[in-house]
N, C-alpha and C. Protein backbone atom coordinates (compact mmCIF):
# COMPACT_ATOMS: atom_id res chain seq x y z
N UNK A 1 88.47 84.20 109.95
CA UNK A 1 87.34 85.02 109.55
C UNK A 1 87.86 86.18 108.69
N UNK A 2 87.20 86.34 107.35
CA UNK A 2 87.94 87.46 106.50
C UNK A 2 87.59 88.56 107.12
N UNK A 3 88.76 89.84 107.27
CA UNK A 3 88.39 91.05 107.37
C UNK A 3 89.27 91.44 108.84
N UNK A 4 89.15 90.28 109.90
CA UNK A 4 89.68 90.35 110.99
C UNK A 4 91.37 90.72 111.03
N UNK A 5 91.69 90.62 110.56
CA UNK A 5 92.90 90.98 110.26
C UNK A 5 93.42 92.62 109.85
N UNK A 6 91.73 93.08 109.10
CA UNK A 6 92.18 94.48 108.51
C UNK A 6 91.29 95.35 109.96
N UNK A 7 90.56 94.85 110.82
CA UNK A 7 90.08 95.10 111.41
C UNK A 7 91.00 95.39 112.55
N UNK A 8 91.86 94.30 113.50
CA UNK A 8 92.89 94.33 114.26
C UNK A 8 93.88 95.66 113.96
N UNK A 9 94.21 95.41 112.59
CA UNK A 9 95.31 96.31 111.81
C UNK A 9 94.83 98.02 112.14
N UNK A 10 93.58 98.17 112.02
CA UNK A 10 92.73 99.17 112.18
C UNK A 10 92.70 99.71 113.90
N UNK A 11 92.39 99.00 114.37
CA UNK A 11 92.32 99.15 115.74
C UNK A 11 93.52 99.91 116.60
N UNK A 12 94.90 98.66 115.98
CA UNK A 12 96.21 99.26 116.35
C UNK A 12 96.62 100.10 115.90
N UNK A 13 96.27 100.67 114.46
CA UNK A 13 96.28 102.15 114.34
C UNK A 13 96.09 103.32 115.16
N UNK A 14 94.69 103.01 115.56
CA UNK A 14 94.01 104.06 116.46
C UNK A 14 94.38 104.04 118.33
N UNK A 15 95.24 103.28 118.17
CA UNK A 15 96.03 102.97 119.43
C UNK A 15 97.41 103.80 119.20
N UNK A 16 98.12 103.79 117.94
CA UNK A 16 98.98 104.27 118.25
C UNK A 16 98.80 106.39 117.95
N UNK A 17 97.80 106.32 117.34
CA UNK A 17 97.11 107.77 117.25
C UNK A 17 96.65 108.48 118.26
N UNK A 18 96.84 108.01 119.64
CA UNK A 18 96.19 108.59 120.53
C UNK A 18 94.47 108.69 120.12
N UNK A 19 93.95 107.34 119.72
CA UNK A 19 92.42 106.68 119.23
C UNK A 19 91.75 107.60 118.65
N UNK A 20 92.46 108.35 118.01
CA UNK A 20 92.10 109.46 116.48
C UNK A 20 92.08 108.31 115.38
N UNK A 21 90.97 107.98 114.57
CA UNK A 21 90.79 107.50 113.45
C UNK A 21 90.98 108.01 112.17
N UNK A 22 92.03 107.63 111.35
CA UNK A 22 92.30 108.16 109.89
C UNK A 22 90.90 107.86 109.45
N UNK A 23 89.74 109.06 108.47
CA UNK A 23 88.88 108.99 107.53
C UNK A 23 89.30 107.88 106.75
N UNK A 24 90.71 107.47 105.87
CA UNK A 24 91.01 106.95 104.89
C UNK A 24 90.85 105.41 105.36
N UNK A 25 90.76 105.44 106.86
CA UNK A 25 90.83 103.80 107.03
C UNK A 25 89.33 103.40 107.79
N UNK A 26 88.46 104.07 108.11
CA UNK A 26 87.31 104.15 108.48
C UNK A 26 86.32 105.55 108.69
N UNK A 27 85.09 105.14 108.87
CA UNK A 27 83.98 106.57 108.94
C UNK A 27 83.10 105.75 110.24
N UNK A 28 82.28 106.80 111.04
CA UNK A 28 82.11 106.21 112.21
C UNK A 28 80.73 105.10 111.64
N UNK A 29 80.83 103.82 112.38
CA UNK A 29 79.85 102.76 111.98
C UNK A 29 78.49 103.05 112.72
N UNK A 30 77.53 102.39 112.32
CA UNK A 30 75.58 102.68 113.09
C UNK A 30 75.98 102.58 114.16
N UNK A 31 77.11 101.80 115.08
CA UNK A 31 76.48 102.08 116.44
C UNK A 31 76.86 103.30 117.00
N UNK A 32 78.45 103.84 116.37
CA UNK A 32 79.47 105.04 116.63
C UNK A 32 77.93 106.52 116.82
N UNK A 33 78.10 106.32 115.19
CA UNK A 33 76.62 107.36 114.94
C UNK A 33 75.66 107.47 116.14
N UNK A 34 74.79 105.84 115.99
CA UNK A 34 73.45 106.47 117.11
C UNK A 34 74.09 106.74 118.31
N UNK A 35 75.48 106.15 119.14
CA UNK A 35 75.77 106.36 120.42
C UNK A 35 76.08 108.15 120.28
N UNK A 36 76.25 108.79 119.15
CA UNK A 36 76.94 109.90 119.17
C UNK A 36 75.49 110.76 119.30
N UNK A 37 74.24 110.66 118.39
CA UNK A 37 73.43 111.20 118.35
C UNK A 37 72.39 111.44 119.65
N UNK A 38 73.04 109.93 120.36
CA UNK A 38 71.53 109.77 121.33
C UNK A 38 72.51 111.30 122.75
N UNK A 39 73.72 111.18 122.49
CA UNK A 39 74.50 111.99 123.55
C UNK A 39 74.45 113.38 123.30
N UNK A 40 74.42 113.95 121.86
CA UNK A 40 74.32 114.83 121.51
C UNK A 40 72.59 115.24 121.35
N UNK A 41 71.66 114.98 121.04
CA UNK A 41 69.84 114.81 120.89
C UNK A 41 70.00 115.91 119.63
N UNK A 42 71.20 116.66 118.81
CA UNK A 42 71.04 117.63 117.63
C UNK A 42 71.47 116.39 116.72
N UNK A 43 72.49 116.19 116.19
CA UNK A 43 73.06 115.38 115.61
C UNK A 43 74.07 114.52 116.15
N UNK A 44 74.43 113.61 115.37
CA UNK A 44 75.98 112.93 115.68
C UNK A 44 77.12 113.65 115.58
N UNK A 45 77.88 114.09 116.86
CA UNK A 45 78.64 114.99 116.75
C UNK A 45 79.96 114.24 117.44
N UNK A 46 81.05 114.51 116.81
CA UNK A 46 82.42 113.99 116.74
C UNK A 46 83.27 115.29 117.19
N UNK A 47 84.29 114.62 117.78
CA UNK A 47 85.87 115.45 118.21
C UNK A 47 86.58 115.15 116.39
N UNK A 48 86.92 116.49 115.97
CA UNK A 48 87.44 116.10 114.70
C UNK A 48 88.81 116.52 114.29
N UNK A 49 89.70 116.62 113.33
CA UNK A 49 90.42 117.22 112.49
C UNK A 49 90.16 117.28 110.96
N UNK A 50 89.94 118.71 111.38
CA UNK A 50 89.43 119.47 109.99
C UNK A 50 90.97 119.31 108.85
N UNK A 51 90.84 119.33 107.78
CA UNK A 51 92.40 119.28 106.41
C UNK A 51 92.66 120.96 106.64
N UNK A 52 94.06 121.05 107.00
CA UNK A 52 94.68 122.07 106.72
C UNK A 52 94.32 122.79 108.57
N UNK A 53 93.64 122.66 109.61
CA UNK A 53 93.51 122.82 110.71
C UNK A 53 94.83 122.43 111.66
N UNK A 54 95.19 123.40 112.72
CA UNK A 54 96.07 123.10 113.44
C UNK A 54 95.27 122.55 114.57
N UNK A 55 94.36 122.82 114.97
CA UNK A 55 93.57 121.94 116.42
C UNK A 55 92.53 121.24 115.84
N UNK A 56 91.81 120.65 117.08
CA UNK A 56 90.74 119.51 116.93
C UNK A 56 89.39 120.71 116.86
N UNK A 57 88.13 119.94 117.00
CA UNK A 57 87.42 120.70 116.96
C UNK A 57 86.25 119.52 116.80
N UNK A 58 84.89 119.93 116.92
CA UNK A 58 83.61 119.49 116.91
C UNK A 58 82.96 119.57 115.71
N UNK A 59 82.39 118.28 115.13
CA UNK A 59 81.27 118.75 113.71
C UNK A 59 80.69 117.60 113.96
N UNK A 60 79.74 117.66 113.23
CA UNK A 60 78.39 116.93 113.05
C UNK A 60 78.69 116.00 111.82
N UNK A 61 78.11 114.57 111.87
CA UNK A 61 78.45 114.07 110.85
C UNK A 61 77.27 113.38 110.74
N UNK A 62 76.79 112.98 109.09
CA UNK A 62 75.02 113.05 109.08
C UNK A 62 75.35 111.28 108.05
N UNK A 63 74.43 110.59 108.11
CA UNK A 63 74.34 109.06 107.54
C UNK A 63 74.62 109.09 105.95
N UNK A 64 74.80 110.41 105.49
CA UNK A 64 75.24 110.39 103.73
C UNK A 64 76.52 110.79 104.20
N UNK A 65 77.44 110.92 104.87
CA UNK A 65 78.80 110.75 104.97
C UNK A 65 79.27 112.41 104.91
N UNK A 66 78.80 113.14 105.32
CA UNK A 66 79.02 114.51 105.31
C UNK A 66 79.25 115.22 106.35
N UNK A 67 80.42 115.70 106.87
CA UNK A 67 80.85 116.24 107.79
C UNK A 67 80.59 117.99 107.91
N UNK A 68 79.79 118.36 109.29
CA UNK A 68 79.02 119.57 109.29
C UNK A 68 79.15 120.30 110.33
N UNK A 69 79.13 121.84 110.14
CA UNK A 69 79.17 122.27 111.56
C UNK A 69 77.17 122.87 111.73
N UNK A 70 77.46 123.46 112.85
CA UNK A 70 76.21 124.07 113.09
C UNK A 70 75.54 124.65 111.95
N UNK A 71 76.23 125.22 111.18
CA UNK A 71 74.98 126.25 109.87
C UNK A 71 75.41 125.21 109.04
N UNK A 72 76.05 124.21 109.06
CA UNK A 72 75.43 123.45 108.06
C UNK A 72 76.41 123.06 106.85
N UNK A 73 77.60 124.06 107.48
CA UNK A 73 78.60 124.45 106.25
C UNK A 73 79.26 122.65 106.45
N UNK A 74 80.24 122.15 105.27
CA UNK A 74 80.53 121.03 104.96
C UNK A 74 81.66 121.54 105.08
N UNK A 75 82.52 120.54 105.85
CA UNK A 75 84.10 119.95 106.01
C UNK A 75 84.80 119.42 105.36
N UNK A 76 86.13 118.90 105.09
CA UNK A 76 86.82 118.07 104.61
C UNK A 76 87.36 117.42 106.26
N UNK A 77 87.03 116.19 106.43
CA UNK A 77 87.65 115.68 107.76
C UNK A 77 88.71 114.72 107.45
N UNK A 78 89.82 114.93 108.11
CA UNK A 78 90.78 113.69 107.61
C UNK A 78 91.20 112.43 108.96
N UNK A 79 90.78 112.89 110.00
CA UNK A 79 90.85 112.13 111.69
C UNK A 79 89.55 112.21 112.66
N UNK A 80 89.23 111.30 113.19
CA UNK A 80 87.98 111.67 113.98
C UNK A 80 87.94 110.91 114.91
N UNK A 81 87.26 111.29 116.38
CA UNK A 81 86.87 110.14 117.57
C UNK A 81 85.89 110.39 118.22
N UNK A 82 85.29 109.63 118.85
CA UNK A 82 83.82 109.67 119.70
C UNK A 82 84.45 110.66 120.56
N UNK A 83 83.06 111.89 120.66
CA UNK A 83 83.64 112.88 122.17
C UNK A 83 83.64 111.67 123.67
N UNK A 84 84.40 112.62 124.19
CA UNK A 84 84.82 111.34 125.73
C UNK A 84 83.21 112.05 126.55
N UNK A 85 82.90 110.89 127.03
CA UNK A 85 81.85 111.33 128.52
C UNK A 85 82.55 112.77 129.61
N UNK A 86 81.37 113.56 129.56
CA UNK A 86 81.27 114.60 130.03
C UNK A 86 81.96 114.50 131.56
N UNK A 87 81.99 115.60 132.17
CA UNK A 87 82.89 115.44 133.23
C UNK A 87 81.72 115.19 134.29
N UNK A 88 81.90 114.44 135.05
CA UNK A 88 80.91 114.14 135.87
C UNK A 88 80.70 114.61 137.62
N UNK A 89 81.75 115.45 138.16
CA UNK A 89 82.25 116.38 139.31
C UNK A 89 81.57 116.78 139.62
């Protein structure tokens, strides 16, 4: 099946990243998005790395491919992963 291969390749990336996704090798797909939006009820909101940032951090990322914080201001993102389920204690 074409693609499976760049797909696998992809995967084991984000395995050896501690499942931080390089931007350059993917952007989150419709289901990433709605699972992110329906958890968040503001937007689709991601654990990120901002370019030129020493920590992670939270932004919003909207279906024209634009990475955002709360006012709206635009990012450069270069790594990203679904936030983990809340603590449940």
């Amino acid at each position: 099946m074409p693609g499976c291969h760049y797909q696998s390749r992809i995967r084991e990336s984000e395995k050896m990243n501690n499942n931080w996704i390089s931007t350059a090798d993917r952007l989150p797909d419709q289901r990433e998005f709605i699972e992110s939006y329906v958890r968040s009820a503001y937007a689709a909101e991601f654990l990120v790395t901002i370019e030129g940032a020493d920590k992670a951090t939270t932004l919003y990322y909207s279906q024209t491919g634009v990475w955002f914080d709360e006012t709206g201001e635009p990012y450069k993102v270069v790594a990203w992963m679904p936030l983990p389920e809340r603590y449940k204690g």
